[in-house]
Protein backbone atom coordinates (compact mmCIF):
# COMPACT_ATOMS: atom_id res chain seq x y z
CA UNK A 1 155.11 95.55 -93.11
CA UNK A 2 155.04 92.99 -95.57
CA UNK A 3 158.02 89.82 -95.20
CA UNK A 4 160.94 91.17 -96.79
CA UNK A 5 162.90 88.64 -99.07
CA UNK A 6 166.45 89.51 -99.35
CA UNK A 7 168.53 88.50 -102.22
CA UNK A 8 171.61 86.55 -101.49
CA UNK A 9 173.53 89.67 -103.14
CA UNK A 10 172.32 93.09 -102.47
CA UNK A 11 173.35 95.22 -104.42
CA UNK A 12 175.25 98.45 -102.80
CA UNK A 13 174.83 102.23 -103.76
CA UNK A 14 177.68 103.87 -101.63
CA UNK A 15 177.35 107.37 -101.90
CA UNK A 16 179.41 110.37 -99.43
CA UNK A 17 176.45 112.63 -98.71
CA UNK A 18 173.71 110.08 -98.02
CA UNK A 19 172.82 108.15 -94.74
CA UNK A 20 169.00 106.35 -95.26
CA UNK A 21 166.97 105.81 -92.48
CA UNK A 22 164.53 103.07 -92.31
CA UNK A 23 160.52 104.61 -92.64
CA UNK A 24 161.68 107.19 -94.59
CA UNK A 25 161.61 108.01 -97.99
CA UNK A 26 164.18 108.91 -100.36
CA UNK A 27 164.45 109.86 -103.99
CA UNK A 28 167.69 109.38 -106.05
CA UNK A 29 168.77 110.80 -109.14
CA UNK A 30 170.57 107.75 -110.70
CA UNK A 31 173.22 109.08 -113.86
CA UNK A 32 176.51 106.74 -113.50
CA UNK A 33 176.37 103.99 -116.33
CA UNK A 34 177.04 101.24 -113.32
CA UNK A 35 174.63 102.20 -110.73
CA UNK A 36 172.06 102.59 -113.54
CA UNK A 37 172.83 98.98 -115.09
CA UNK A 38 172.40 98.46 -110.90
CA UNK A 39 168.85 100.07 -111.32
CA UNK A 40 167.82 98.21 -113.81
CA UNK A 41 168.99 94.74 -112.83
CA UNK A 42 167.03 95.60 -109.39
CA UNK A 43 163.68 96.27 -111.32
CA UNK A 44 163.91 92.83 -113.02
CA UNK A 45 164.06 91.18 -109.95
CA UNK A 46 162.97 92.18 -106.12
CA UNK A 47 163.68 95.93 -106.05
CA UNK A 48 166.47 95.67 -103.09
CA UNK A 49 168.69 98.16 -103.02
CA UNK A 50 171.20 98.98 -99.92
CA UNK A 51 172.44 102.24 -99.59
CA UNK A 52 175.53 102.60 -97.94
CA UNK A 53 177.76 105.83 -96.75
CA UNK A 54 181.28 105.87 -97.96
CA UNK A 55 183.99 106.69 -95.63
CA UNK A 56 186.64 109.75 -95.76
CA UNK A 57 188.99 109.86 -98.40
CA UNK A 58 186.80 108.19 -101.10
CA UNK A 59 187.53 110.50 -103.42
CA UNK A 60 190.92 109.20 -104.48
CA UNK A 61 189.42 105.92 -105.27
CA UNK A 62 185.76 106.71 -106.18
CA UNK A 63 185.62 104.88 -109.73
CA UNK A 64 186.81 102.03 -107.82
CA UNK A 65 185.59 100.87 -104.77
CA UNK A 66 186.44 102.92 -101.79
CA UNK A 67 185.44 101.69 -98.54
CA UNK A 68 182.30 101.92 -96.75
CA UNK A 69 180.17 101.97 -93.32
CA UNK A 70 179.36 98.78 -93.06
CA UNK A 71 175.99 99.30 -91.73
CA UNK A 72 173.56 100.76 -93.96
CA UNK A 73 169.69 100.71 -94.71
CA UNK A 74 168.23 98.48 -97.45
CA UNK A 75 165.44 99.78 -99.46
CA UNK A 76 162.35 98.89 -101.64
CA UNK A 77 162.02 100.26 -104.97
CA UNK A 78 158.18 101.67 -104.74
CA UNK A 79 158.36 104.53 -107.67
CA UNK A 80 160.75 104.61 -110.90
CA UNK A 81 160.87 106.61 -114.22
CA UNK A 82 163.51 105.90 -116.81
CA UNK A 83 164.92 108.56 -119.07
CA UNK A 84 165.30 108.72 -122.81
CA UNK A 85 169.01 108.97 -121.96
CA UNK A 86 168.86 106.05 -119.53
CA UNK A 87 169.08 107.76 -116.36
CA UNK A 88 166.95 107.12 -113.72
CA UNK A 89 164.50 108.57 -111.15
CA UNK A 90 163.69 106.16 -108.11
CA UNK A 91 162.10 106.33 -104.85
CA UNK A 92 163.03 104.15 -101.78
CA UNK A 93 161.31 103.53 -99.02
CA UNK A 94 163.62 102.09 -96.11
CA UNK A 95 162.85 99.14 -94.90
CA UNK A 96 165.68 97.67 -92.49
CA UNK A 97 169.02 98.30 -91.09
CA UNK A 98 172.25 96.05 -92.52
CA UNK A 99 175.36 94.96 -91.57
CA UNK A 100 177.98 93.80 -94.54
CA UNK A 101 179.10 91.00 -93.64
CA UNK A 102 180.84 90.17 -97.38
CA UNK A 103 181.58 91.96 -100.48
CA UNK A 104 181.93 91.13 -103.95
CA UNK A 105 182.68 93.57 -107.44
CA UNK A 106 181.31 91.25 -109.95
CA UNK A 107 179.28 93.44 -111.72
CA UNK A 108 179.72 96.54 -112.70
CA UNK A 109 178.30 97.79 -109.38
CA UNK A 110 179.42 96.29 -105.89
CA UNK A 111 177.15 93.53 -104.35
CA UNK A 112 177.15 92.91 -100.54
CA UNK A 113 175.69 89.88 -98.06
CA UNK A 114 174.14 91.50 -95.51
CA UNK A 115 173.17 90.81 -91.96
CA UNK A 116 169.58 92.34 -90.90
CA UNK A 117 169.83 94.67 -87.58
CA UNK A 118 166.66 93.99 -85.89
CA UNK A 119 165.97 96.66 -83.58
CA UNK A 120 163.00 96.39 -80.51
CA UNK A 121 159.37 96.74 -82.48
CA UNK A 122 158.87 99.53 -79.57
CA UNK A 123 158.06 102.56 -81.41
CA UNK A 124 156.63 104.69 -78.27
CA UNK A 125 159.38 107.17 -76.90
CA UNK A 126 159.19 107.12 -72.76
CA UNK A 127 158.03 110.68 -71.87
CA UNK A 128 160.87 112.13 -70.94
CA UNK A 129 162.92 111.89 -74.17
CA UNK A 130 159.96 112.79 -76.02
CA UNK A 131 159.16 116.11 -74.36
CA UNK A 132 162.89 117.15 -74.92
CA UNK A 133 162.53 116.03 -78.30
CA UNK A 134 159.56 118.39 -79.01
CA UNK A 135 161.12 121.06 -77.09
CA UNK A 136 164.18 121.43 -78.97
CA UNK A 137 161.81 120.80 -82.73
CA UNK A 138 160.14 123.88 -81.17
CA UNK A 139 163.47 125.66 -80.25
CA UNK A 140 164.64 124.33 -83.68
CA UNK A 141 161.81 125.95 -85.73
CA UNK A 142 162.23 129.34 -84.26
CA UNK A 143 165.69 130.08 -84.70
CA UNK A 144 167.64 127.87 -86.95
CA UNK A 145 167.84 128.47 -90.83
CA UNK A 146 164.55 126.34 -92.37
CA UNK A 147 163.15 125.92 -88.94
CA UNK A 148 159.67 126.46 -90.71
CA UNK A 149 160.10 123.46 -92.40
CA UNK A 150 159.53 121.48 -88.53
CA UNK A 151 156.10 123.12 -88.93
CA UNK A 152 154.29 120.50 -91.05
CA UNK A 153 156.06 117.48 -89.18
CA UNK A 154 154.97 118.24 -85.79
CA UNK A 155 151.38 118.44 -87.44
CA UNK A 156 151.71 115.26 -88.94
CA UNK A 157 151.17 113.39 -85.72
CA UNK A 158 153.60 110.92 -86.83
CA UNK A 159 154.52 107.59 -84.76
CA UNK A 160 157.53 107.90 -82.64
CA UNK A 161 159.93 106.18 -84.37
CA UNK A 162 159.01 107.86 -87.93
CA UNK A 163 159.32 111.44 -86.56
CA UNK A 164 162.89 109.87 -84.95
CA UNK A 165 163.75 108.63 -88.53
CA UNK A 166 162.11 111.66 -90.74
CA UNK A 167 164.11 114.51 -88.35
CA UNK A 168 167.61 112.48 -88.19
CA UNK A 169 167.14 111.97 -92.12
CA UNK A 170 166.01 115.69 -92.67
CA UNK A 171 167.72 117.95 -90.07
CA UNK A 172 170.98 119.54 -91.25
CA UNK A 173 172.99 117.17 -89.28
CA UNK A 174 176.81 116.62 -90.49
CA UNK A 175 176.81 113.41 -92.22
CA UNK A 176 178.95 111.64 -89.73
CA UNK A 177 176.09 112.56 -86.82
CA UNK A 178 173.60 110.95 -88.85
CA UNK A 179 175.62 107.80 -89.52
CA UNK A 180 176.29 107.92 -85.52
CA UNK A 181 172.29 108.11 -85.17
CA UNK A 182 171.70 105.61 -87.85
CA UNK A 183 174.25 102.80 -85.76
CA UNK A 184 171.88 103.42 -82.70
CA UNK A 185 170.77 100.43 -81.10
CA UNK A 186 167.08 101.41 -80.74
CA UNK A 187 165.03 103.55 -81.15
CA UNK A 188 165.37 105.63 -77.50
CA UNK A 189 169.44 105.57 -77.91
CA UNK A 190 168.33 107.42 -81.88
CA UNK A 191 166.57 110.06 -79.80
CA UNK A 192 168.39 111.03 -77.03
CA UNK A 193 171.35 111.02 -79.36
CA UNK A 194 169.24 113.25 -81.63
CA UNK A 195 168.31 115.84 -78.94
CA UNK A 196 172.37 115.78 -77.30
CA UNK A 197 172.74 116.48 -81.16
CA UNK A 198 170.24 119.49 -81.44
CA UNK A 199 171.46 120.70 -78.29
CA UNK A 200 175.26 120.55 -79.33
CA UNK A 201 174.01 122.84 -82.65
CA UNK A 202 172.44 125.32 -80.73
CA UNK A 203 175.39 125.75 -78.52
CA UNK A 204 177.84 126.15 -81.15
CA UNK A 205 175.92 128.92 -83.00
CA UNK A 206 175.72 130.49 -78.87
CA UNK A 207 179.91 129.82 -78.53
CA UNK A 208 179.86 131.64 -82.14
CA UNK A 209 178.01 134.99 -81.02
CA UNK A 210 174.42 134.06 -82.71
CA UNK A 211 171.59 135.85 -80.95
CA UNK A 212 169.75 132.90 -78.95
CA UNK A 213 166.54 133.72 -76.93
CA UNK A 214 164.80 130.53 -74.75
């Protein structure tokens, strides 16, 4: 990965649905007037943008500035398309974790300085976790809703810590678990979190009366 040069400011897009995981991907549909003034200040300069999840009860003060997790990912702009009506269509690719450490509301849009969360550069899963990771993606895929769509990842022969990141971003998690798994310390706390997680689904739906067969 290329050195990463982080603006004094970042500039923040809180949002209440979306945690973002570094090594993944993630495209945004960008319509408020601030966040796209945000988008285009970002394009002029060195593409930063840290996404952040807003905590409960932001809806009373959304056209403000409600608060937010304070640790977030920060990602690179690497695809954009600007509308006639001055929306925008991005793609980020995650780069690191963050930790606010300051906020300002300058500009239209809120701007943060951020510490980087370094995590280990290990990105091998001991054994152990990873068998009962595949086991429950296998258990997953046969009998959740869009299982099928664990199919092409297990294929992919990805490296440890992207399948970690790709199945914490993509599973149908509550957004709270995946902030939880996004605050891990490493990557083998992300997956053994991530399988307790699985595990705890699969029970519920049991506890519920769903038909479960090993």
């Amino acid at each position: 990965m290329k050195k990463i040069q982080i603006p004094e400011w970042v500039p923040l897009f809180p949002l209440p649905n979306v945690v973002f995981f570094p090594k993944t991907y993630l495209p945004l549909h960008v319509f408020e007037p601030r966040y796209r003034e945000m988008v285009q200040d970002t394009m002029e300069g060195d593409r930063i943008i840290g996404m952040a999840l807003l905590k409960e009860g932001w809806e009373i003060d959304y056209d403000r500035n409600p608060p937010i997790h304070s640790i977030g990912s920060i990602g690179e702009i690497v695809r954009s398309q600007r509308q006639d009506d001055g929306r925008y269509n991005i793609l980020l690719y995650g780069l690191k974790k963050y930790r606010v450490r300051e906020e300002n509301f300058l500009r239209s849009y809120r701007q943060a300085r951020i510490e980087i969360i370094e995590e280990s550069e290990i990105n091998v899963l001991p054994a152990a976790i990873k068998e009962r990771l595949v086991e429950q993606m296998i258990r997953y895929r046969r009998k959740m809703p869009g299982g099928d769509a664990l199919e092409s990842i297990l294929e992919m022969g990805l490296d440890d810590d992207v399948l970690v990141a790709t199945l914490s971003a993509g599973l149908p998690l509550t957004i709270l678990e995946k902030q939880f798994l996004l605050e891990s310390e490493d990557l083998h706390q992300r997956a053994r979190r991530l399988v307790e997680l699985m595990e705890m689904g699969f029970q519920t739906i049991e506890q519920a009366g769903g038909q479960m067969e090993d």
